[in-house]
PDB file of N, CA and C in Angstrom:
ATOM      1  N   UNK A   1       5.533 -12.200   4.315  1.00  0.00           N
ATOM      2  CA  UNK A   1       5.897 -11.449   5.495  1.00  0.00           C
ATOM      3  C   UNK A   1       4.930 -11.780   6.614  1.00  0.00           C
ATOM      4  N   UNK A   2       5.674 -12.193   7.804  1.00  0.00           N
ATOM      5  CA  UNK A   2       4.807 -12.325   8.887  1.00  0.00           C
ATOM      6  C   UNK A   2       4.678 -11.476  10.345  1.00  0.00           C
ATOM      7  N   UNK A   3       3.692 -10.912  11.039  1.00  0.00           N
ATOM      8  CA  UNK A   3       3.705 -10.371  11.843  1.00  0.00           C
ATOM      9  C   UNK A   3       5.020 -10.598  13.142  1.00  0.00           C
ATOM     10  N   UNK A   4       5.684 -11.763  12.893  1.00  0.00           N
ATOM     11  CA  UNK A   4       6.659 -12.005  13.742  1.00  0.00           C
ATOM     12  C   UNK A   4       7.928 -11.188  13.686  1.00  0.00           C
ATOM     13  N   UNK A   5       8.362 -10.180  14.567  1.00  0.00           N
ATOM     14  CA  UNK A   5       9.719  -9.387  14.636  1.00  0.00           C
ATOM     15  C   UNK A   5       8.920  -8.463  14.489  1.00  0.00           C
ATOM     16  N   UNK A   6       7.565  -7.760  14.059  1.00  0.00           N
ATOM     17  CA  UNK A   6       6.878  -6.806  13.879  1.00  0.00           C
ATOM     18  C   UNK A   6       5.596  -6.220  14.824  1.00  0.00           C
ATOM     19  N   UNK A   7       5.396  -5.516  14.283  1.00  0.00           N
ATOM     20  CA  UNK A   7       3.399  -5.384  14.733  1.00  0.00           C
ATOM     21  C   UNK A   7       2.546  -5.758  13.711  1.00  0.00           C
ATOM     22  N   UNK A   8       1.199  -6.180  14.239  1.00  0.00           N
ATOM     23  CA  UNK A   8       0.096  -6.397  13.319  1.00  0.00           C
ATOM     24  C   UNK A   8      -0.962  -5.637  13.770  1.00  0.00           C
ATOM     25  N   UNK A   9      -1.685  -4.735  13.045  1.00  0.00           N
ATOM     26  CA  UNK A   9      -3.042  -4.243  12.965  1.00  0.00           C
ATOM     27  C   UNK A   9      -4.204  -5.339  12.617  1.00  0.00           C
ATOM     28  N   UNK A  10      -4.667  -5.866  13.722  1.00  0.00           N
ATOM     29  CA  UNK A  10      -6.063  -7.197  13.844  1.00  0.00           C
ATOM     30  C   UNK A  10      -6.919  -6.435  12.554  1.00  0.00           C
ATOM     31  N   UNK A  11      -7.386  -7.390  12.273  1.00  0.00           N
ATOM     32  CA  UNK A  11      -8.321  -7.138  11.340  1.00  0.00           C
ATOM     33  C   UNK A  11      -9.871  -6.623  11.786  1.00  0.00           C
ATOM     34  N   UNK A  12      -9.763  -6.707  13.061  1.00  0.00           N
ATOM     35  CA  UNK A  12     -11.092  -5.670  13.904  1.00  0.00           C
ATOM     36  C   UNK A  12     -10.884  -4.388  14.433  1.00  0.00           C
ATOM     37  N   UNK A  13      -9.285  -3.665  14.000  1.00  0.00           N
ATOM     38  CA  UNK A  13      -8.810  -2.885  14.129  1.00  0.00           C
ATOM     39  C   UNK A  13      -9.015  -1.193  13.216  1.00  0.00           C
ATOM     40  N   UNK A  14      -9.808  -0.203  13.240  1.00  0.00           N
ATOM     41  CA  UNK A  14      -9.382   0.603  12.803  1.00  0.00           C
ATOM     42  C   UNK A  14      -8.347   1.825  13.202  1.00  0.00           C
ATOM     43  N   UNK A  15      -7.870   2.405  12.610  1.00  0.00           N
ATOM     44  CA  UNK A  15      -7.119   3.435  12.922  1.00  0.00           C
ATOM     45  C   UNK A  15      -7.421   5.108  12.434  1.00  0.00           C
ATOM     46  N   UNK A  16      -7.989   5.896  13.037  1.00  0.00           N
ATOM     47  CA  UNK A  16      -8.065   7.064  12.564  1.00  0.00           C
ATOM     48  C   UNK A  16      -6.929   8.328  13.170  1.00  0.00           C
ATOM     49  N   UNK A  17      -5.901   7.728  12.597  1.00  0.00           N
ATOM     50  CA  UNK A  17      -4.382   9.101  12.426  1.00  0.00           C
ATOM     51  C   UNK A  17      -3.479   7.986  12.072  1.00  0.00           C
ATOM     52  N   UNK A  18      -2.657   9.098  12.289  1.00  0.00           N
ATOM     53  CA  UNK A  18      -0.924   8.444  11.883  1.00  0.00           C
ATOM     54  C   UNK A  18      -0.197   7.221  13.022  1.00  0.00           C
ATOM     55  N   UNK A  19       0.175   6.595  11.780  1.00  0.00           N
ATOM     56  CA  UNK A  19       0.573   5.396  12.197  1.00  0.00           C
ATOM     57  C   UNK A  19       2.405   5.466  11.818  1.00  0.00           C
ATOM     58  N   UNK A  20       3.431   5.547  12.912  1.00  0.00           N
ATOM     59  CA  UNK A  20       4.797   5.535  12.824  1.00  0.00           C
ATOM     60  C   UNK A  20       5.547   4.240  13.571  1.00  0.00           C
ATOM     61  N   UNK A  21       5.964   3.495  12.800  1.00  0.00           N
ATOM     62  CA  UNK A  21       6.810   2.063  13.150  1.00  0.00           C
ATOM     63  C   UNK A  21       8.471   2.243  12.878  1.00  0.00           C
ATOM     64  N   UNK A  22       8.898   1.533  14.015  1.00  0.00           N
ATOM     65  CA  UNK A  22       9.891   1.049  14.126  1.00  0.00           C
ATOM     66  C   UNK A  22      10.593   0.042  13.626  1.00  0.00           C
ATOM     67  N   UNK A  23       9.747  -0.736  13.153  1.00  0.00           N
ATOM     68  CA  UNK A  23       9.502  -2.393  13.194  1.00  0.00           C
ATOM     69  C   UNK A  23       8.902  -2.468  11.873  1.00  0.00           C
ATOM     70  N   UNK A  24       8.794  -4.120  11.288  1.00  0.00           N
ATOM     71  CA  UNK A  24       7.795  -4.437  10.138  1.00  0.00           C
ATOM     72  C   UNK A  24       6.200  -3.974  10.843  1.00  0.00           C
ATOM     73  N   UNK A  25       5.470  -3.800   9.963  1.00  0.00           N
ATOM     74  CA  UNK A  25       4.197  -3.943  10.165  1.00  0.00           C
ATOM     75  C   UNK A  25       2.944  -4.260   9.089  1.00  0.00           C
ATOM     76  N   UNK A  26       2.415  -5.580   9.634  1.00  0.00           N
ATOM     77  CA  UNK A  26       1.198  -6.016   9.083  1.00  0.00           C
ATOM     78  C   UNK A  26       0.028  -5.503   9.104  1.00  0.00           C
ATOM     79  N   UNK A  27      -0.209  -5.220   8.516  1.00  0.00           N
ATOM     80  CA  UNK A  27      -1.886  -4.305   8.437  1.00  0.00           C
ATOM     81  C   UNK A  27      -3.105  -5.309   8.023  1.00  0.00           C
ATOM     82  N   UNK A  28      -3.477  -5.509   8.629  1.00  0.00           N
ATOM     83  CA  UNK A  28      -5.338  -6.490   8.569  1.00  0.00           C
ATOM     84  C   UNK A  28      -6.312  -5.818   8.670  1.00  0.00           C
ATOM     85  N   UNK A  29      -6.140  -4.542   9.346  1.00  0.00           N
ATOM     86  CA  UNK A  29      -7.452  -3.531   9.670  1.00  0.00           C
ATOM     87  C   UNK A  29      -7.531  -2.970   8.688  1.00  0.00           C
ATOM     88  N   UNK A  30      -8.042  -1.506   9.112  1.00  0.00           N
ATOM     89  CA  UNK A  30      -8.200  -0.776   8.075  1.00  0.00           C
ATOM     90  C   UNK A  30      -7.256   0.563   9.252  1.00  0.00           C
ATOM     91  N   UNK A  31      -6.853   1.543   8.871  1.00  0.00           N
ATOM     92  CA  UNK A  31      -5.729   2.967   8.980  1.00  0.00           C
ATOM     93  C   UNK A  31      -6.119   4.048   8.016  1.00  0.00           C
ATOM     94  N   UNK A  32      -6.779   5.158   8.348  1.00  0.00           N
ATOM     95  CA  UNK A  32      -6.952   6.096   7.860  1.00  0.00           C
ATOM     96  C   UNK A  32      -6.617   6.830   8.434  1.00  0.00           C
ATOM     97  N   UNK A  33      -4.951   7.526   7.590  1.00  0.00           N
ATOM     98  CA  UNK A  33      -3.445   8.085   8.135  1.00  0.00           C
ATOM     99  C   UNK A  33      -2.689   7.637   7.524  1.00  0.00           C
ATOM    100  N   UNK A  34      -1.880   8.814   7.894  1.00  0.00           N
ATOM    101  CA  UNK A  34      -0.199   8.245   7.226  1.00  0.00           C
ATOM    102  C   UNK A  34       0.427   7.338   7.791  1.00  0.00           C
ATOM    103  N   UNK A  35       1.211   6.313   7.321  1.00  0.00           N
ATOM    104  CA  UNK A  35       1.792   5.427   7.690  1.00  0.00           C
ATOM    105  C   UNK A  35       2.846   5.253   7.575  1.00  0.00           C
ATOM    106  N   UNK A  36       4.231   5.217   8.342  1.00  0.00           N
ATOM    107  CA  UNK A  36       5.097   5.431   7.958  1.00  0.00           C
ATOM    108  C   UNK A  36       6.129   4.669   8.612  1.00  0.00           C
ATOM    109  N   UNK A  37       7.497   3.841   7.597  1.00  0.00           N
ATOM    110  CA  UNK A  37       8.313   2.779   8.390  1.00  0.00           C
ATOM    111  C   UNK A  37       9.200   2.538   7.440  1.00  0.00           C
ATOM    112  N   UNK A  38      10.207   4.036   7.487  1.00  0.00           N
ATOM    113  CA  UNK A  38      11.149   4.101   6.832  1.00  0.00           C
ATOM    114  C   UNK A  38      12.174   3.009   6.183  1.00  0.00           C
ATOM    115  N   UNK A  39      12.588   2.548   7.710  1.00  0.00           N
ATOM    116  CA  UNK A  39      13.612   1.607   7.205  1.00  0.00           C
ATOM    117  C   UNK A  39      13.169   0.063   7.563  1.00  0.00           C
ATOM    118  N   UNK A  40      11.652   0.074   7.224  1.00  0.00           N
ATOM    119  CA  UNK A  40      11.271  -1.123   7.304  1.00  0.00           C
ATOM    120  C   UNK A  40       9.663  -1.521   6.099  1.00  0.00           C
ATOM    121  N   UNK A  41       9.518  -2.684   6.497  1.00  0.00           N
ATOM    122  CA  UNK A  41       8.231  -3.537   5.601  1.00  0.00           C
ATOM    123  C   UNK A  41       7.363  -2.998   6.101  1.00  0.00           C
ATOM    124  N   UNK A  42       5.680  -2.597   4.822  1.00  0.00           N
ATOM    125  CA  UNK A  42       4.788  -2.549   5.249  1.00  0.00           C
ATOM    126  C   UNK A  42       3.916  -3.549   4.594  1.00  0.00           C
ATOM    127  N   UNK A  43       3.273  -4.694   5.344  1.00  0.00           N
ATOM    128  CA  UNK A  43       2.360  -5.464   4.624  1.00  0.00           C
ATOM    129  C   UNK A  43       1.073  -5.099   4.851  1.00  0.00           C
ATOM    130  N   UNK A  44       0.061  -5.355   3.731  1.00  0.00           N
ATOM    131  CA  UNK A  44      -1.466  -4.747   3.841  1.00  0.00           C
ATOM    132  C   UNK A  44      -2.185  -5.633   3.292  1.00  0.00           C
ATOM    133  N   UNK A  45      -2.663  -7.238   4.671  1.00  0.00           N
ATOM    134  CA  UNK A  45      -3.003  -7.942   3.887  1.00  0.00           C
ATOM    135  C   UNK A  45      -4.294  -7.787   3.041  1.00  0.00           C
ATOM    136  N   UNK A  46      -4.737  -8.797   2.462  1.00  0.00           N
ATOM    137  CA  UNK A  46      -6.018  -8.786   1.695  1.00  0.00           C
ATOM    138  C   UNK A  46      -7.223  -8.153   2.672  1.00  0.00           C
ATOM    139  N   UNK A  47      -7.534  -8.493   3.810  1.00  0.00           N
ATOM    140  CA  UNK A  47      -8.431  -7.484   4.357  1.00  0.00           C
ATOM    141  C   UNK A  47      -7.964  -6.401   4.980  1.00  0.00           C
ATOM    142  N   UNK A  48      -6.960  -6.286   4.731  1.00  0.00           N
ATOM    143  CA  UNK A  48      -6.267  -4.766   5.094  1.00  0.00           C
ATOM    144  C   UNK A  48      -7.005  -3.343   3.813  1.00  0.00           C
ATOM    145  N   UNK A  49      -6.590  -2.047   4.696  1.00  0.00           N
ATOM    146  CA  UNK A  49      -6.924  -0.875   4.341  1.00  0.00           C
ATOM    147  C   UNK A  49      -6.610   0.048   4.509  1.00  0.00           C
ATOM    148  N   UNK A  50      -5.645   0.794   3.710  1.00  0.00           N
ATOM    149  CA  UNK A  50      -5.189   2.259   3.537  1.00  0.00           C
ATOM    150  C   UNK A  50      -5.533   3.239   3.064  1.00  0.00           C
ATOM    151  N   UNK A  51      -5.757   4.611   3.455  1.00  0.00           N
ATOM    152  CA  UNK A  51      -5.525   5.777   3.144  1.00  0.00           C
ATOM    153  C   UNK A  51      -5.106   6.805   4.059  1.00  0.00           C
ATOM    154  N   UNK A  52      -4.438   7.579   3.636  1.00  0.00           N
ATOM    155  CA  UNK A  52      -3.921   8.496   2.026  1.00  0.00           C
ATOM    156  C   UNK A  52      -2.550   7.847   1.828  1.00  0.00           C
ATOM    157  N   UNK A  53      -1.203   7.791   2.411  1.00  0.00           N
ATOM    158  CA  UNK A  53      -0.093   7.609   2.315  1.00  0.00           C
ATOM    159  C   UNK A  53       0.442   6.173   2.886  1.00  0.00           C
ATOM    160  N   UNK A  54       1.585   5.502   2.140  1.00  0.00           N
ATOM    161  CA  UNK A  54       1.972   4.871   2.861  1.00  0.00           C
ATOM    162  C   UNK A  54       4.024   4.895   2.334  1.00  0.00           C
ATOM    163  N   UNK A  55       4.570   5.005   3.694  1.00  0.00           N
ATOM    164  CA  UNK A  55       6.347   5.478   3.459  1.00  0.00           C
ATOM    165  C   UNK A  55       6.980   4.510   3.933  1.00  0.00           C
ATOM    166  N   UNK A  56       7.958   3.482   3.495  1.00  0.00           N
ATOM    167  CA  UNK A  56       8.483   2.079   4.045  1.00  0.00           C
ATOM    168  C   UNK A  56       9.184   1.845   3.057  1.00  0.00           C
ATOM    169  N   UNK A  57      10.618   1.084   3.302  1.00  0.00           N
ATOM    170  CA  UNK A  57      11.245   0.637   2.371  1.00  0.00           C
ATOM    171  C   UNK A  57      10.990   0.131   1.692  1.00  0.00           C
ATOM    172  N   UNK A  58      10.012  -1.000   2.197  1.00  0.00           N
ATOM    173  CA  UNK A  58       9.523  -2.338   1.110  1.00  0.00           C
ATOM    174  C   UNK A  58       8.061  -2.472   1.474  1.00  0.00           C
ATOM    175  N   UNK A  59       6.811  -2.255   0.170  1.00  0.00           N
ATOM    176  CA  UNK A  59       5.557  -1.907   0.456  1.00  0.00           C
ATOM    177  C   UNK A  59       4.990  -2.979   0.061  1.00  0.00           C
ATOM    178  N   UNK A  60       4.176  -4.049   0.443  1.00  0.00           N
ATOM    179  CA  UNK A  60       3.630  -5.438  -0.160  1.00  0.00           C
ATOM    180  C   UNK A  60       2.032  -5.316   0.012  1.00  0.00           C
ATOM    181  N   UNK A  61       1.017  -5.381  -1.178  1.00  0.00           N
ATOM    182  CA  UNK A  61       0.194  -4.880  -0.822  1.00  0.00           C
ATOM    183  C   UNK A  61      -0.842  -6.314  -1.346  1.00  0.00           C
ATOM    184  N   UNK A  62      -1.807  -6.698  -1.032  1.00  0.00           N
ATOM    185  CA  UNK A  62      -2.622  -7.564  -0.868  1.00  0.00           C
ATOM    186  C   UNK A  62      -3.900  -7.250  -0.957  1.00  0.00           C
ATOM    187  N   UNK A  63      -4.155  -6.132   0.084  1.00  0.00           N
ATOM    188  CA  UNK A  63      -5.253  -5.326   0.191  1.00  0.00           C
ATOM    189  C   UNK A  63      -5.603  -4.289  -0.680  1.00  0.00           C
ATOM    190  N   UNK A  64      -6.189  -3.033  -0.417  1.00  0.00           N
ATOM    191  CA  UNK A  64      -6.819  -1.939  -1.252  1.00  0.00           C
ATOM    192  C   UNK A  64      -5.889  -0.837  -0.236  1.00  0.00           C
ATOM    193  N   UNK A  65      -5.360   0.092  -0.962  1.00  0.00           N
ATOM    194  CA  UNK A  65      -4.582   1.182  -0.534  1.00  0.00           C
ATOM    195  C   UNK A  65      -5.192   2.300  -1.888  1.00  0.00           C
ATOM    196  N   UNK A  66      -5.782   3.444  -1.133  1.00  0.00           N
ATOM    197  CA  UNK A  66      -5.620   4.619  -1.689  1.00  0.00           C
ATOM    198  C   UNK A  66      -4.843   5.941  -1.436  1.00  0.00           C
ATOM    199  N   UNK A  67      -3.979   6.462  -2.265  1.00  0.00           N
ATOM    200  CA  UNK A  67      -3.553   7.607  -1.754  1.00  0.00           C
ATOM    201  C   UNK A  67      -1.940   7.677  -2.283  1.00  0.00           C
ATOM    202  N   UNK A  68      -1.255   7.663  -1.976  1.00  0.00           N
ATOM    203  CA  UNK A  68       0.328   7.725  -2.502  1.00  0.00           C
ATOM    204  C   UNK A  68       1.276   6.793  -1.549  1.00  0.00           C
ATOM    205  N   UNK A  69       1.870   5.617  -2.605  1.00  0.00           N
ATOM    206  CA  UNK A  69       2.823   4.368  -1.634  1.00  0.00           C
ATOM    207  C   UNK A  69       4.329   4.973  -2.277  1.00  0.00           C
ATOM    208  N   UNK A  70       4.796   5.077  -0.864  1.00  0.00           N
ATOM    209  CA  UNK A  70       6.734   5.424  -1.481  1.00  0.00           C
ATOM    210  C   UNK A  70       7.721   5.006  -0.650  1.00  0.00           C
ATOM    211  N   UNK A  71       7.810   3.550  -1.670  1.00  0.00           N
ATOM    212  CA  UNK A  71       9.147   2.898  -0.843  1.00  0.00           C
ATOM    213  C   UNK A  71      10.324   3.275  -1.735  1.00  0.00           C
ATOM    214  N   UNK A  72      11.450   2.726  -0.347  1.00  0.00           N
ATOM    215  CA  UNK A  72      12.409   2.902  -0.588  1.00  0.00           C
ATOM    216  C   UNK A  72      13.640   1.983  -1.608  1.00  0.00           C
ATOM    217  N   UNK A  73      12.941   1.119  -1.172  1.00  0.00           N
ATOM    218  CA  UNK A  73      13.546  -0.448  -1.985  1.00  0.00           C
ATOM    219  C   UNK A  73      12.358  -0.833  -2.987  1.00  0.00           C
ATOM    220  N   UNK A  74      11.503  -1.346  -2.868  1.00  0.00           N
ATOM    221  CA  UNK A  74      10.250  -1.956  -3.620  1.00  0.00           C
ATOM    222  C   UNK A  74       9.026  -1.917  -3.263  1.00  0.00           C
ATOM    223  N   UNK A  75       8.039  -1.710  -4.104  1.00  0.00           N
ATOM    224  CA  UNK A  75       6.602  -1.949  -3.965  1.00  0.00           C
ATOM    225  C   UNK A  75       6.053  -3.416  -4.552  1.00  0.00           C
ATOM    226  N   UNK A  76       5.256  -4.062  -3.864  1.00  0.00           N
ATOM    227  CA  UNK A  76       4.896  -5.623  -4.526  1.00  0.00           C
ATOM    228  C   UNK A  76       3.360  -5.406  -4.697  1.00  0.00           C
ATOM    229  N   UNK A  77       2.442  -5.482  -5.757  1.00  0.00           N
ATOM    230  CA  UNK A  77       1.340  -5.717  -5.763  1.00  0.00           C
ATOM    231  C   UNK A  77       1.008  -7.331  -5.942  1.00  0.00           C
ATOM    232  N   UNK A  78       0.198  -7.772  -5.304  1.00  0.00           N
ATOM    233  CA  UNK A  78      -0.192  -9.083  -5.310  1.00  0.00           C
ATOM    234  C   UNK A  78      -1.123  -9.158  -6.019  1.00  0.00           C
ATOM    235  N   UNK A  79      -1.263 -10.684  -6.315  1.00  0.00           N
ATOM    236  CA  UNK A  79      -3.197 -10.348  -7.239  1.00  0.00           C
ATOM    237  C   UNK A  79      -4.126 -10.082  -6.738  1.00  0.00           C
ATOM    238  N   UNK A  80      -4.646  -9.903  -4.957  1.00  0.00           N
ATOM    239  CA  UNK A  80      -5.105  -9.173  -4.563  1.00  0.00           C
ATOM    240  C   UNK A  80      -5.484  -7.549  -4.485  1.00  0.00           C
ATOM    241  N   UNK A  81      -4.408  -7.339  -4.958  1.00  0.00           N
ATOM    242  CA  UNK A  81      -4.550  -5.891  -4.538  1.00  0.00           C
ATOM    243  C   UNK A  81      -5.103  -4.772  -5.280  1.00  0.00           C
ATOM    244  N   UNK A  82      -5.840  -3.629  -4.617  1.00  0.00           N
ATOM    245  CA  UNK A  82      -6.611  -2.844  -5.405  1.00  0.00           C
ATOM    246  C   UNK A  82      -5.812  -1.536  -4.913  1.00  0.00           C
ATOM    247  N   UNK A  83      -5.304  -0.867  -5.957  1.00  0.00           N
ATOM    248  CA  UNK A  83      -4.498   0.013  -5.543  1.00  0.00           C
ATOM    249  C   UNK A  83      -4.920   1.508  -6.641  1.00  0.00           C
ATOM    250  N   UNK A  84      -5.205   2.818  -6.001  1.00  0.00           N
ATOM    251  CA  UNK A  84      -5.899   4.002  -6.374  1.00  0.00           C
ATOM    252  C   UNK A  84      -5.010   5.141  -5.848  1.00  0.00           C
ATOM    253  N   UNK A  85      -4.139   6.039  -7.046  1.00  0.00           N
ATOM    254  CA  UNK A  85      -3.501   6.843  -6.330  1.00  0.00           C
ATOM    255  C   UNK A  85      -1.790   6.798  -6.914  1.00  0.00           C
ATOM    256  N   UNK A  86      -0.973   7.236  -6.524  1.00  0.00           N
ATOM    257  CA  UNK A  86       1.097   6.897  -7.150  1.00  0.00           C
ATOM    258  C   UNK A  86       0.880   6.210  -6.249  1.00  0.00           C
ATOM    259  N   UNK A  87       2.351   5.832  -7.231  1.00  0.00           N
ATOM    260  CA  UNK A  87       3.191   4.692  -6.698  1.00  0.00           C
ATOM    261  C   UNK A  87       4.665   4.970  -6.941  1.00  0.00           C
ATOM    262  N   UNK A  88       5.429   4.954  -5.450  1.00  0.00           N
ATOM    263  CA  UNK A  88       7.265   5.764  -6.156  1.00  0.00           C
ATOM    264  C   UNK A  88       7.934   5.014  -5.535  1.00  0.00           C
ATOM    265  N   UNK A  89       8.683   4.083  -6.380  1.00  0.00           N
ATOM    266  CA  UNK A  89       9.433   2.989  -5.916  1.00  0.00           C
ATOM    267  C   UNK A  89      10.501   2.715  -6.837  1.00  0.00           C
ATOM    268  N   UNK A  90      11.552   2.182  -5.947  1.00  0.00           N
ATOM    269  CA  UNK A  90      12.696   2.008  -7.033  1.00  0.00           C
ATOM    270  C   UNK A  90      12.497   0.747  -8.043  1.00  0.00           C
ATOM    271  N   UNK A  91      12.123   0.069  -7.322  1.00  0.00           N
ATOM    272  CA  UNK A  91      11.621  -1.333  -7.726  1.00  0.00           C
ATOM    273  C   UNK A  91       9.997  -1.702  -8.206  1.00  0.00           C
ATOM    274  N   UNK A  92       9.581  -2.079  -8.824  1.00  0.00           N
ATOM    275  CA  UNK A  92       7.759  -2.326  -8.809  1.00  0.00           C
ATOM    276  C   UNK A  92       7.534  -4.180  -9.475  1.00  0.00           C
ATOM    277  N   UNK A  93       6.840  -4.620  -8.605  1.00  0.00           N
ATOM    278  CA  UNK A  93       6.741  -5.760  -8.620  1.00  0.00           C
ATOM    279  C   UNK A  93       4.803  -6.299  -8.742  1.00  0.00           C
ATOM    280  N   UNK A  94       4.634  -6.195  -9.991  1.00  0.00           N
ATOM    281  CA  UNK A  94       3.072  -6.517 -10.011  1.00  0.00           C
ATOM    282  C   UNK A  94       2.434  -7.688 -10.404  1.00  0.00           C
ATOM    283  N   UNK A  95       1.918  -8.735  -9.495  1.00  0.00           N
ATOM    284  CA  UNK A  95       1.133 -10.192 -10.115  1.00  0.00           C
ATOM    285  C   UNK A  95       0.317  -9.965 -10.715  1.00  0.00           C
ATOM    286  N   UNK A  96      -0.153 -11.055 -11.664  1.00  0.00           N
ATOM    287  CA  UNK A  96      -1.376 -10.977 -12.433  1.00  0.00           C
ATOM    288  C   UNK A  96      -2.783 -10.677 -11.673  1.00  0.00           C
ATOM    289  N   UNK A  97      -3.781  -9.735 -12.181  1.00  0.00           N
ATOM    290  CA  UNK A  97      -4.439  -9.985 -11.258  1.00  0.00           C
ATOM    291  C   UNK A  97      -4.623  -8.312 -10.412  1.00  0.00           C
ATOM    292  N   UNK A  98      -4.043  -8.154  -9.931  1.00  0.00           N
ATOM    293  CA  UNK A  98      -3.394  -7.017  -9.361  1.00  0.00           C
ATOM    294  C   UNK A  98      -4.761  -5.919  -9.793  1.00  0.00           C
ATOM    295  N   UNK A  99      -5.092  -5.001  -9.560  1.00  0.00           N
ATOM    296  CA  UNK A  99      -6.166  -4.075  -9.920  1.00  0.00           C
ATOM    297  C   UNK A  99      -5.257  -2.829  -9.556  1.00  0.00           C
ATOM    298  N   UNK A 100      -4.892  -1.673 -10.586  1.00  0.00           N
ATOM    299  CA  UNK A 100      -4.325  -0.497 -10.377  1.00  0.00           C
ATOM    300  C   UNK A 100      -4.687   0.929 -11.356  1.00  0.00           C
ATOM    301  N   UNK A 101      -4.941   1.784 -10.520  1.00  0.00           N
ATOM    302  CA  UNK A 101      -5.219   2.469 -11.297  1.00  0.00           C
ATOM    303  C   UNK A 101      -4.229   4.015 -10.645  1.00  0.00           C
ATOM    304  N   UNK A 102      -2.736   3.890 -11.180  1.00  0.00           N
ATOM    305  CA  UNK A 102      -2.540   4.499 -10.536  1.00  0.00           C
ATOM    306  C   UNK A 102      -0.932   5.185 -11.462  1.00  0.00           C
ATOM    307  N   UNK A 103      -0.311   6.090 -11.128  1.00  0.00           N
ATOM    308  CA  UNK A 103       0.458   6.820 -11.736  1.00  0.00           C
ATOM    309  C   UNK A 103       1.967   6.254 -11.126  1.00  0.00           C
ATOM    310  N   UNK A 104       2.749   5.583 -12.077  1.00  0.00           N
ATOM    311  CA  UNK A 104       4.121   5.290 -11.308  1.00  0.00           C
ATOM    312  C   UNK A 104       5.438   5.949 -11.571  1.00  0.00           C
ATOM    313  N   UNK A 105       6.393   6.211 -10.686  1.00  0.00           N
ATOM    314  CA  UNK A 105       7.525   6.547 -10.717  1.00  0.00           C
ATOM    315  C   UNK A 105       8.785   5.824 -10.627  1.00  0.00           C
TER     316      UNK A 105
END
């Protein structure tokens, strides 16, 4: 997934509140807040950073997310990713590698 058709959060970017998209959105920073993009992608690349929530159809995670991810279509953990907290997805998609310590639905 690429920041193109979307937004991207720079990776010199933090965020302290809620974050609501229209659009895909790439995450490189770090967002501490809810995040939310119902009927769309949330990517969190490898230097990306979440907490508490994240709500999007399709959740692709790379980075470290703590707190509760609930898509609508699928969650993807990459072998990057360090993930602390649920996970409620119709779909769950985890690479080798992947670091989780977390409760799924």
């Amino acid at each position: 997934m690429s920041a193109s058709g979307g937004s991207l959060i720079g990776s010199t970017l933090r965020i302290d509140g809620d974050v609501s998209a229209h659009e895909a959105l790439v995450i490189s920073g770090a967002i501490v807040g809810h995040v939310t993009a119902w009927e769309h992608s949330v990517m969190v690349n490898e230097a990306g950073s979440v907490s508490p929530r994240i709500e999007a159809r399709t959740i692709c995670v790379a980075g470290s997310v703590t707190g509760q991810l609930m898509a609508t279509d699928q969650a993807i953990m990459l072998s990057s990713a360090r993930v602390s907290g649920s996970i409620d997805a119709t779909r769950l998609k985890c690479e080798s590698g992947a670091w989780l310590k977390s409760t799924v639905k």
